[in-house]
PDB file of N, CA and C in Angstrom:
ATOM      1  N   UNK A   1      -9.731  43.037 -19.843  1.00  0.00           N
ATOM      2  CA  UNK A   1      -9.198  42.517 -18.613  1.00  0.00           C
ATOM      3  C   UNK A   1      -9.626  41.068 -18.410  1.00  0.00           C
ATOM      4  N   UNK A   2     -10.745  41.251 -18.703  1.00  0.00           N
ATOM      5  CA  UNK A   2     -11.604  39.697 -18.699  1.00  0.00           C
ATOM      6  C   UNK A   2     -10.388  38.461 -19.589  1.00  0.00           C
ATOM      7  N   UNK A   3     -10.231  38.875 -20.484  1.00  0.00           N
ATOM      8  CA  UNK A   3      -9.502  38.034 -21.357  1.00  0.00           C
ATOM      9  C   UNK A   3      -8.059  37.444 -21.219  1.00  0.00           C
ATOM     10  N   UNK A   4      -7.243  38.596 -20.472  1.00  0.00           N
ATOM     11  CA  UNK A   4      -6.243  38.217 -19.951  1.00  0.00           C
ATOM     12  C   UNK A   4      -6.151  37.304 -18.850  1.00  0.00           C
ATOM     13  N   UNK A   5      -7.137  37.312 -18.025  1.00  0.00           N
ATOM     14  CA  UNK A   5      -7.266  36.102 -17.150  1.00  0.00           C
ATOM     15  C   UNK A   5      -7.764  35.028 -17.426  1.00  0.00           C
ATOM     16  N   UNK A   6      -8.524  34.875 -18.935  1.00  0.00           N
ATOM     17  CA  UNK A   6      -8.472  33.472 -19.422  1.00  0.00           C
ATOM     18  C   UNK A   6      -6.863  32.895 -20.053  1.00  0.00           C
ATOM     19  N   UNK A   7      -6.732  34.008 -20.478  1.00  0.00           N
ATOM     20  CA  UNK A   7      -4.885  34.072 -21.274  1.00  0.00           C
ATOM     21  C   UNK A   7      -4.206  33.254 -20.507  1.00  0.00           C
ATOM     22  N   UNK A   8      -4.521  33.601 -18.767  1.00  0.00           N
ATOM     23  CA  UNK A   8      -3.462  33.042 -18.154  1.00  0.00           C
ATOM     24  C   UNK A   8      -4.180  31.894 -17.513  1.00  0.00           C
ATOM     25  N   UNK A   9      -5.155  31.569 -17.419  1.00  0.00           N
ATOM     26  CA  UNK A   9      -5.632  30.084 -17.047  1.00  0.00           C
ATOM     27  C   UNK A   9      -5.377  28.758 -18.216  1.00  0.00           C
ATOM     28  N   UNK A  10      -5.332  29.239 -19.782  1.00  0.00           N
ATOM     29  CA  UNK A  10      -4.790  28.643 -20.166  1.00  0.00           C
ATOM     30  C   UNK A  10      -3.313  28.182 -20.212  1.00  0.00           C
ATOM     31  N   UNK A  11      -2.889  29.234 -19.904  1.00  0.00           N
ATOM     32  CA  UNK A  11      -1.412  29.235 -19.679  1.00  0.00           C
ATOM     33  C   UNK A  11      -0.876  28.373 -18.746  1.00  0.00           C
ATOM     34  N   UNK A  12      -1.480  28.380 -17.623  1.00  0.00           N
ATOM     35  CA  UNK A  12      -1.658  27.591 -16.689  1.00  0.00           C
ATOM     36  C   UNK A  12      -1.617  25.823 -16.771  1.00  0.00           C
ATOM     37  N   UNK A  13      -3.222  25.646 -17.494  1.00  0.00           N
ATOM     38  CA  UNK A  13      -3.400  24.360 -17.831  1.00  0.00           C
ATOM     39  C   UNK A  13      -2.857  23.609 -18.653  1.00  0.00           C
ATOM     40  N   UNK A  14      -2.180  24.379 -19.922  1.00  0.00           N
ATOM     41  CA  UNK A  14      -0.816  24.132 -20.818  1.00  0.00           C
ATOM     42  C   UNK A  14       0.170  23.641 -19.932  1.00  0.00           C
ATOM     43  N   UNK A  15       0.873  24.116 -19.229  1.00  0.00           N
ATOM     44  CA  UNK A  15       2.452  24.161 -18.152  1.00  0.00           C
ATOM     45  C   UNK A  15       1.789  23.020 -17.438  1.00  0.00           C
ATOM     46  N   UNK A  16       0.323  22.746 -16.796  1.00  0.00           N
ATOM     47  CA  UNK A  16       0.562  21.296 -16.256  1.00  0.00           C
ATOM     48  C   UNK A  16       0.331  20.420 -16.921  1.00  0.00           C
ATOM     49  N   UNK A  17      -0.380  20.618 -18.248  1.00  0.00           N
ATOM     50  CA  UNK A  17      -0.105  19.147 -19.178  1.00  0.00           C
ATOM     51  C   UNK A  17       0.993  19.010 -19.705  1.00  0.00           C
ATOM     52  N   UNK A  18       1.702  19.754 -20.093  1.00  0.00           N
ATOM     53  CA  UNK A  18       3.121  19.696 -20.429  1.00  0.00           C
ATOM     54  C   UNK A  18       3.505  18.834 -19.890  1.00  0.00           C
ATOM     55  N   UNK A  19       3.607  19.279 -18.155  1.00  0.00           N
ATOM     56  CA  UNK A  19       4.265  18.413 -17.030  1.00  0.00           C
ATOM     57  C   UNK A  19       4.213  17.233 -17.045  1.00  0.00           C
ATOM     58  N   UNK A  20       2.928  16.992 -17.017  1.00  0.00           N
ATOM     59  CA  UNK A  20       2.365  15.305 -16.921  1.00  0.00           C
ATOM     60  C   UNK A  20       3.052  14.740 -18.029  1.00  0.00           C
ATOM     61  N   UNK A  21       2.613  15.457 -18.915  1.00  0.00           N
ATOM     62  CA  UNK A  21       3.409  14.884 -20.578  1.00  0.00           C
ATOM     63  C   UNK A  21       4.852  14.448 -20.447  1.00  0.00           C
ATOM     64  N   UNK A  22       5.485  15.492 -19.748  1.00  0.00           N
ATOM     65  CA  UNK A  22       7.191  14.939 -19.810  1.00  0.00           C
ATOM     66  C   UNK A  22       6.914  13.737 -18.988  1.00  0.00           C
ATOM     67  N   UNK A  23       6.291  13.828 -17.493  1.00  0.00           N
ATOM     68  CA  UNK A  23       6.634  12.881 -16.663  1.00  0.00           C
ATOM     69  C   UNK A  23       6.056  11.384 -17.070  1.00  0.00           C
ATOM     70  N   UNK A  24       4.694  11.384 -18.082  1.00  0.00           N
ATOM     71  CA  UNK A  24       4.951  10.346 -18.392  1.00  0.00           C
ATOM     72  C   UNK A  24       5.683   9.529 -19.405  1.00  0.00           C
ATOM     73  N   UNK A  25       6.049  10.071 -20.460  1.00  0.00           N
ATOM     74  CA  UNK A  25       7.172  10.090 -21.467  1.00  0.00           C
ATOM     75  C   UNK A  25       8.353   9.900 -20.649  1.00  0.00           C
ATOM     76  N   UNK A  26       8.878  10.503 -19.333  1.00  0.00           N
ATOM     77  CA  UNK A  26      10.282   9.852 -19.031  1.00  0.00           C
ATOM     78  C   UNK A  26       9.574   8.437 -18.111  1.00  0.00           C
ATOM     79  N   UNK A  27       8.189   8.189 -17.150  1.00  0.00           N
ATOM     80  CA  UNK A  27       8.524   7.246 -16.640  1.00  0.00           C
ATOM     81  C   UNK A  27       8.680   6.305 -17.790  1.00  0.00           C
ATOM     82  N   UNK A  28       8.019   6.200 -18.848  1.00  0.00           N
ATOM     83  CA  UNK A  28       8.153   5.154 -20.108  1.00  0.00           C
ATOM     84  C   UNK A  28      10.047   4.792 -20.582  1.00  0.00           C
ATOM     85  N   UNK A  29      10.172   5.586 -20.611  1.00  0.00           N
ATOM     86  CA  UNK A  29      11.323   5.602 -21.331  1.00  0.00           C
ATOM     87  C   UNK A  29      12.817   5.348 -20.538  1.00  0.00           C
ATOM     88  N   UNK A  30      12.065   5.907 -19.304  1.00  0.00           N
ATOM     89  CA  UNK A  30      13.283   5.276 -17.970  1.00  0.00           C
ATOM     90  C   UNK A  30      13.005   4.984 -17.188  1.00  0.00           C
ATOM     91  N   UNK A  31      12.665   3.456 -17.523  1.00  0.00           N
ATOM     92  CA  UNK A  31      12.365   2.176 -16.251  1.00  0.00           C
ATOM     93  C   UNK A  31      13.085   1.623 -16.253  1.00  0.00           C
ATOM     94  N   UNK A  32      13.375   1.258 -14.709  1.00  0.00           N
ATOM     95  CA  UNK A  32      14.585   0.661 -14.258  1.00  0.00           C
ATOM     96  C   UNK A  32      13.767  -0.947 -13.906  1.00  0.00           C
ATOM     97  N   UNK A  33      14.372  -2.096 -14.594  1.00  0.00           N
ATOM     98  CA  UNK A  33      13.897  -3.517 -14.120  1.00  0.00           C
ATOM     99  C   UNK A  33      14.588  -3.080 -12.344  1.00  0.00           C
ATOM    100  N   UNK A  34      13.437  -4.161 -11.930  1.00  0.00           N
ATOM    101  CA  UNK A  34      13.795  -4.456 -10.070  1.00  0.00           C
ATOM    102  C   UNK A  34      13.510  -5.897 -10.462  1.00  0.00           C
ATOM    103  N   UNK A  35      14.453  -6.743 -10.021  1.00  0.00           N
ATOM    104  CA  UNK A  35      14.121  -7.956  -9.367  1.00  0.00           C
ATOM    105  C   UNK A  35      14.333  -8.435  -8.213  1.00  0.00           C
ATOM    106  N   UNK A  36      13.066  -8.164  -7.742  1.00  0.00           N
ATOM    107  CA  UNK A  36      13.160  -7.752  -5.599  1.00  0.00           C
ATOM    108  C   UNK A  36      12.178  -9.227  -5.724  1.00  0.00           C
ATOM    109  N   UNK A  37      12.843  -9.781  -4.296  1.00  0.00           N
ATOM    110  CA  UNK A  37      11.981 -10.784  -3.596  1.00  0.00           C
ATOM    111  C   UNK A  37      12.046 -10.673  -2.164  1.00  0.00           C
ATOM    112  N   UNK A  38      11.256 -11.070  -1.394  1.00  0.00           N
ATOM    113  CA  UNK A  38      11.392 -11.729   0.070  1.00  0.00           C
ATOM    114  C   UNK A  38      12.585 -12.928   0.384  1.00  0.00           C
ATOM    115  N   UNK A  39      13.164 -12.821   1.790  1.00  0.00           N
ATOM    116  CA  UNK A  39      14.644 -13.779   1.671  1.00  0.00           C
ATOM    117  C   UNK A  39      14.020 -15.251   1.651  1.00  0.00           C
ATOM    118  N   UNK A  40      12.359 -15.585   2.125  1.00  0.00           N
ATOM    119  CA  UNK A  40      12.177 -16.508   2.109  1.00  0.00           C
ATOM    120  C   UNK A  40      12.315 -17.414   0.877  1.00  0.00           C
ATOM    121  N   UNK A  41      11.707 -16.491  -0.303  1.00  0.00           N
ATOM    122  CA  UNK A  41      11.683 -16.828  -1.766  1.00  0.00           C
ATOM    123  C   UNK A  41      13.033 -16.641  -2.421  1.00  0.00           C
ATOM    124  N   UNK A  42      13.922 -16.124  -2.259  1.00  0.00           N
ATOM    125  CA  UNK A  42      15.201 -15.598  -2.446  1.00  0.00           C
ATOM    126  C   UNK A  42      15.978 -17.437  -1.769  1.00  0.00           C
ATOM    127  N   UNK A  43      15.643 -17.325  -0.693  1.00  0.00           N
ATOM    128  CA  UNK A  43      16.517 -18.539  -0.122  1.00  0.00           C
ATOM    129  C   UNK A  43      15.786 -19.663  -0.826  1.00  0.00           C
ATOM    130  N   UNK A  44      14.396 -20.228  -1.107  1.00  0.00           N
ATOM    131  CA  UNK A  44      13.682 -21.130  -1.654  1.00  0.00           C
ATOM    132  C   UNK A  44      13.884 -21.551  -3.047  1.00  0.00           C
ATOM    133  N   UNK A  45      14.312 -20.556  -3.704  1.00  0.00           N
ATOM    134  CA  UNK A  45      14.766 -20.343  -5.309  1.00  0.00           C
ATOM    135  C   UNK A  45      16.107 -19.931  -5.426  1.00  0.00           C
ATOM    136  N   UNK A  46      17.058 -19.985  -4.933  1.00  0.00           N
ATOM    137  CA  UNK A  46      18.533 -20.460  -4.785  1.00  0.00           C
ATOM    138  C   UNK A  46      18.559 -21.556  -5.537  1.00  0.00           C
ATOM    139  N   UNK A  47      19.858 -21.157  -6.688  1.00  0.00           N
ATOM    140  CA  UNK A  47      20.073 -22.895  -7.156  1.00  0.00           C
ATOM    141  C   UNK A  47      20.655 -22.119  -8.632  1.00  0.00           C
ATOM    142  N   UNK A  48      20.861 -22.540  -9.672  1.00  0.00           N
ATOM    143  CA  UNK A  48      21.166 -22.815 -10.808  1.00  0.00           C
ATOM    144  C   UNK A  48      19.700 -23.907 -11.657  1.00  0.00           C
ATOM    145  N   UNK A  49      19.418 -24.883 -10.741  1.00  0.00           N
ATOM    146  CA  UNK A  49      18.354 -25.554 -11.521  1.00  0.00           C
ATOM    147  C   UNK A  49      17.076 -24.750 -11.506  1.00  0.00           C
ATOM    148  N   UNK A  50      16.815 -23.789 -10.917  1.00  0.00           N
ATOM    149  CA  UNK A  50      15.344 -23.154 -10.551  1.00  0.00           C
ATOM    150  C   UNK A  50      15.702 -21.794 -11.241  1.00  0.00           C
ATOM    151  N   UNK A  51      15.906 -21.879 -12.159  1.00  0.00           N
ATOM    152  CA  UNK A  51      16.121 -20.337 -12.919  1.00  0.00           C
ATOM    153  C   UNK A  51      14.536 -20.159 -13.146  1.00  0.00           C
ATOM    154  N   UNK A  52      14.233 -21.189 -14.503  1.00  0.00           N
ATOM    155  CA  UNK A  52      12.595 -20.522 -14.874  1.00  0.00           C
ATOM    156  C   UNK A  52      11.933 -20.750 -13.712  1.00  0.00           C
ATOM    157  N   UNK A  53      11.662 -21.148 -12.702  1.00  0.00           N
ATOM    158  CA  UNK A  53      11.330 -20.656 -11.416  1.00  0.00           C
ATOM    159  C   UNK A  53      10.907 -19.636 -11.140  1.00  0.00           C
ATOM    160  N   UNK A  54      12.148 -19.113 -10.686  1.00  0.00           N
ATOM    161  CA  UNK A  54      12.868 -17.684 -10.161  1.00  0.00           C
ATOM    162  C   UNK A  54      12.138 -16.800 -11.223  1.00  0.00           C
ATOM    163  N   UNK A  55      11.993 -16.544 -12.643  1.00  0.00           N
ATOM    164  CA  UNK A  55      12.188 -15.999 -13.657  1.00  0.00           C
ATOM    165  C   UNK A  55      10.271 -16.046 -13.101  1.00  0.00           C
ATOM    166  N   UNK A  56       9.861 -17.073 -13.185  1.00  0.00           N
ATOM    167  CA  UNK A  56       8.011 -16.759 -12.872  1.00  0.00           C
ATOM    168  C   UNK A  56       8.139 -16.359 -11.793  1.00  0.00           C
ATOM    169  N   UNK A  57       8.640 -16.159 -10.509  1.00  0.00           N
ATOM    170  CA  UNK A  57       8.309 -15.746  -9.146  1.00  0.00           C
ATOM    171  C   UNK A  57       8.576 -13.896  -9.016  1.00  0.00           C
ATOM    172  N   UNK A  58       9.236 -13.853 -10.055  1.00  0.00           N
ATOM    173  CA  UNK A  58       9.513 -12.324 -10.129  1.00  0.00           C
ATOM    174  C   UNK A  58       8.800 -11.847 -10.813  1.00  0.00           C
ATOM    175  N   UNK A  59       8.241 -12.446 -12.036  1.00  0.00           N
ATOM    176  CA  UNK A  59       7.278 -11.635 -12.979  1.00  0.00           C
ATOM    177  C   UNK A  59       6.005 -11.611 -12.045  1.00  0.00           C
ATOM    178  N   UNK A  60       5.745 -13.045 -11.502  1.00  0.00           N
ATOM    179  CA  UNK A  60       4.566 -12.648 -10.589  1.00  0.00           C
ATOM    180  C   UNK A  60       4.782 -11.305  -9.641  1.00  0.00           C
ATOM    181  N   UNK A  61       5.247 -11.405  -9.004  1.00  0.00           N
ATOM    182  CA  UNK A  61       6.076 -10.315  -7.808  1.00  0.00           C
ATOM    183  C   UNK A  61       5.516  -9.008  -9.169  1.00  0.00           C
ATOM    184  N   UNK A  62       5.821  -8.907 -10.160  1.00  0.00           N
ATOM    185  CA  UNK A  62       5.656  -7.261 -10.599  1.00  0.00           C
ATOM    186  C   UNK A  62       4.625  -7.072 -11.597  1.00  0.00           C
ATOM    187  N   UNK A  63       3.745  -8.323 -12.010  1.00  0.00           N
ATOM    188  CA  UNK A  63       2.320  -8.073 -12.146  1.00  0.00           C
ATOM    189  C   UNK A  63       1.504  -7.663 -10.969  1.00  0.00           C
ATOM    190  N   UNK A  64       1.787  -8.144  -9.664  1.00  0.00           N
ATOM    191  CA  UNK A  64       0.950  -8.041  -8.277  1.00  0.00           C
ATOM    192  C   UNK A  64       1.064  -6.884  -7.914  1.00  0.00           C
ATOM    193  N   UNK A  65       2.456  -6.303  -8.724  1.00  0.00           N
ATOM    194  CA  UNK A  65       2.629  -4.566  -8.205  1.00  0.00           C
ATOM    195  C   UNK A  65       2.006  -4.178  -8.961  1.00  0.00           C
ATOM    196  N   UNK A  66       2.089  -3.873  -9.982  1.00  0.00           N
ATOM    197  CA  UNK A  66       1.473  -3.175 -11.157  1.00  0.00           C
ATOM    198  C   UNK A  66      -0.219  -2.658 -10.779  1.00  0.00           C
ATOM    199  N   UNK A  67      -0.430  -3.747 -10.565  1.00  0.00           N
ATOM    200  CA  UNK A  67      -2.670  -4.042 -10.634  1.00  0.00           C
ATOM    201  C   UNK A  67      -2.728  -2.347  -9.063  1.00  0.00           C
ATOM    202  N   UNK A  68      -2.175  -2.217  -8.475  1.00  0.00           N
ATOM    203  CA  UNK A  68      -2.697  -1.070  -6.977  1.00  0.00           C
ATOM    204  C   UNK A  68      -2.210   0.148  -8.134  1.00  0.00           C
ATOM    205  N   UNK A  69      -1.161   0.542  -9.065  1.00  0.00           N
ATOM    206  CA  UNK A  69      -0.941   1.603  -9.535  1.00  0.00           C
ATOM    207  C   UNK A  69      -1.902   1.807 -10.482  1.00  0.00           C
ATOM    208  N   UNK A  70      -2.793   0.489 -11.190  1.00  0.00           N
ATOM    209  CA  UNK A  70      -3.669   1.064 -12.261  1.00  0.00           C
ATOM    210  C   UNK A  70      -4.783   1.378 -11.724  1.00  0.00           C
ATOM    211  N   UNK A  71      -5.265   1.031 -10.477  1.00  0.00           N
ATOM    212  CA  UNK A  71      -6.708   1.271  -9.572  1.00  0.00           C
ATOM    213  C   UNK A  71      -6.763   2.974  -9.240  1.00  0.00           C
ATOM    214  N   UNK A  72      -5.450   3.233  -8.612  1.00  0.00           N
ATOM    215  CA  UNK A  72      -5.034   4.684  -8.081  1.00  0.00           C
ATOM    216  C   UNK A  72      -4.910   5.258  -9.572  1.00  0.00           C
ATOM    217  N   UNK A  73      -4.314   5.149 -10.183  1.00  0.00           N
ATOM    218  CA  UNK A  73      -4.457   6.251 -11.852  1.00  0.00           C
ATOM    219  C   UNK A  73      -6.207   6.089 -12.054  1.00  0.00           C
ATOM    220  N   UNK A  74      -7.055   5.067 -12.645  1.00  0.00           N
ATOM    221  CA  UNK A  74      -8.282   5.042 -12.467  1.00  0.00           C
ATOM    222  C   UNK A  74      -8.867   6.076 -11.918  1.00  0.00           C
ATOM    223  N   UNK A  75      -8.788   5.764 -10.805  1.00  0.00           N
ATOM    224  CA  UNK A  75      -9.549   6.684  -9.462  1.00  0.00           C
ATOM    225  C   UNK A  75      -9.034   8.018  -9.566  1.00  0.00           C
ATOM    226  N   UNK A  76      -7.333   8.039  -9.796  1.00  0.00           N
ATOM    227  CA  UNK A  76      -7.385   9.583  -9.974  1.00  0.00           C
ATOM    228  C   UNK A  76      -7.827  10.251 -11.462  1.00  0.00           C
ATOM    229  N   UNK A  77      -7.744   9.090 -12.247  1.00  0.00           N
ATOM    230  CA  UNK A  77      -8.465  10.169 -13.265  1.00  0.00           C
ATOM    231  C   UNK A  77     -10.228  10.389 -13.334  1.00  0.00           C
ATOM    232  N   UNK A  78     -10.670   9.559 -12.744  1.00  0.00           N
ATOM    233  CA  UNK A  78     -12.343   9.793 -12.452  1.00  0.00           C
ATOM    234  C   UNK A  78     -12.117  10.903 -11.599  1.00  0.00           C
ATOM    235  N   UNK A  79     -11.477  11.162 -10.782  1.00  0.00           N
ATOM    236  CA  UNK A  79     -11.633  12.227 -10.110  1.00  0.00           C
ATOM    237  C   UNK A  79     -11.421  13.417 -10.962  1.00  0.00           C
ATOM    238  N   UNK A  80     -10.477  13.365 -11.898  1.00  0.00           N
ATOM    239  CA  UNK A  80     -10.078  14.976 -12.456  1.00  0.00           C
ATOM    240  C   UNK A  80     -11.034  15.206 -13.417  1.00  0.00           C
ATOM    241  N   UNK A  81     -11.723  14.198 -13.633  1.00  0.00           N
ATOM    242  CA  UNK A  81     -13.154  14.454 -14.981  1.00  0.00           C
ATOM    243  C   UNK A  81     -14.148  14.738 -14.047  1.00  0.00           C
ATOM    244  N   UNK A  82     -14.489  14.741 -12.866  1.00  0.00           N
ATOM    245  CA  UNK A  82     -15.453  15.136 -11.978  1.00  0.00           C
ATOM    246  C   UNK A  82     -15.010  16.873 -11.849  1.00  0.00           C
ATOM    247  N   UNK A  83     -13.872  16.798 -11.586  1.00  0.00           N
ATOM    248  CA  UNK A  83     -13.728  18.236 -11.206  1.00  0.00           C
ATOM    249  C   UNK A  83     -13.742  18.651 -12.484  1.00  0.00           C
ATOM    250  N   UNK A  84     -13.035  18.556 -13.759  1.00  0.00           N
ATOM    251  CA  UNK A  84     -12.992  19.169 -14.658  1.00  0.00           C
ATOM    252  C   UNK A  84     -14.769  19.983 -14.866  1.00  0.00           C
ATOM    253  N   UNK A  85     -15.890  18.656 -14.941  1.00  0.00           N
ATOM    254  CA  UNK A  85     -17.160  18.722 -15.047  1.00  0.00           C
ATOM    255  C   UNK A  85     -17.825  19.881 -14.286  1.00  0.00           C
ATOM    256  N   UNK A  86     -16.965  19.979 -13.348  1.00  0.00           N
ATOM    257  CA  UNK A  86     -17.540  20.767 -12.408  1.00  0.00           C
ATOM    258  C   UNK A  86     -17.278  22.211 -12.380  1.00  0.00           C
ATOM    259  N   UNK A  87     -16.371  22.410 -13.447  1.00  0.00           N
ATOM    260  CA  UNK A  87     -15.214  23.926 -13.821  1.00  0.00           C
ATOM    261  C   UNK A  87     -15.921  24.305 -15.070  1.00  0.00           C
TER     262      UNK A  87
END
């Protein structure tokens, strides 16, 4: 009896790495470019002459995003090695 309820805790922990596995394999594989600005920067970088401009004001814009999603993955994975530690 004992054994079958490890049977199924693995079973378990399989089906959510799986999960994670697909979900990060599709966010990789299906990213959608955004090139979002504010209208101030949008109206400021208007033009035909300000392309490479425009072209650095957006890459900035999605390095500045990027840096809060790698702090939160960080943090959540210190957290799941705490709990893991703790199981």
């Amino acid at each position: 009896m004992f054994s079958s309820e490890k049977r199924k805790k693995k079973k378990e922990k399989r089906r959510i790495g799986l999960g994670v596995y697909f979900y990060i394999l599709c966010s990789l594989f299906f990213s959608f470019s955004s090139y979002a600005q504010c209208a101030m920067c949008r109206a400021a970088l208007a033009g035909e002459d300000n392309k490479n401009q425009a072209q650095a004001v957006n890459d900035g814009i999605v390095y500045l995003m990027i840096i809060p999603y790698v702090l939160v993955a960080g943090i959540g994975y210190a957290v799941y090695r705490m709990k893991k530690k703790k199981l």
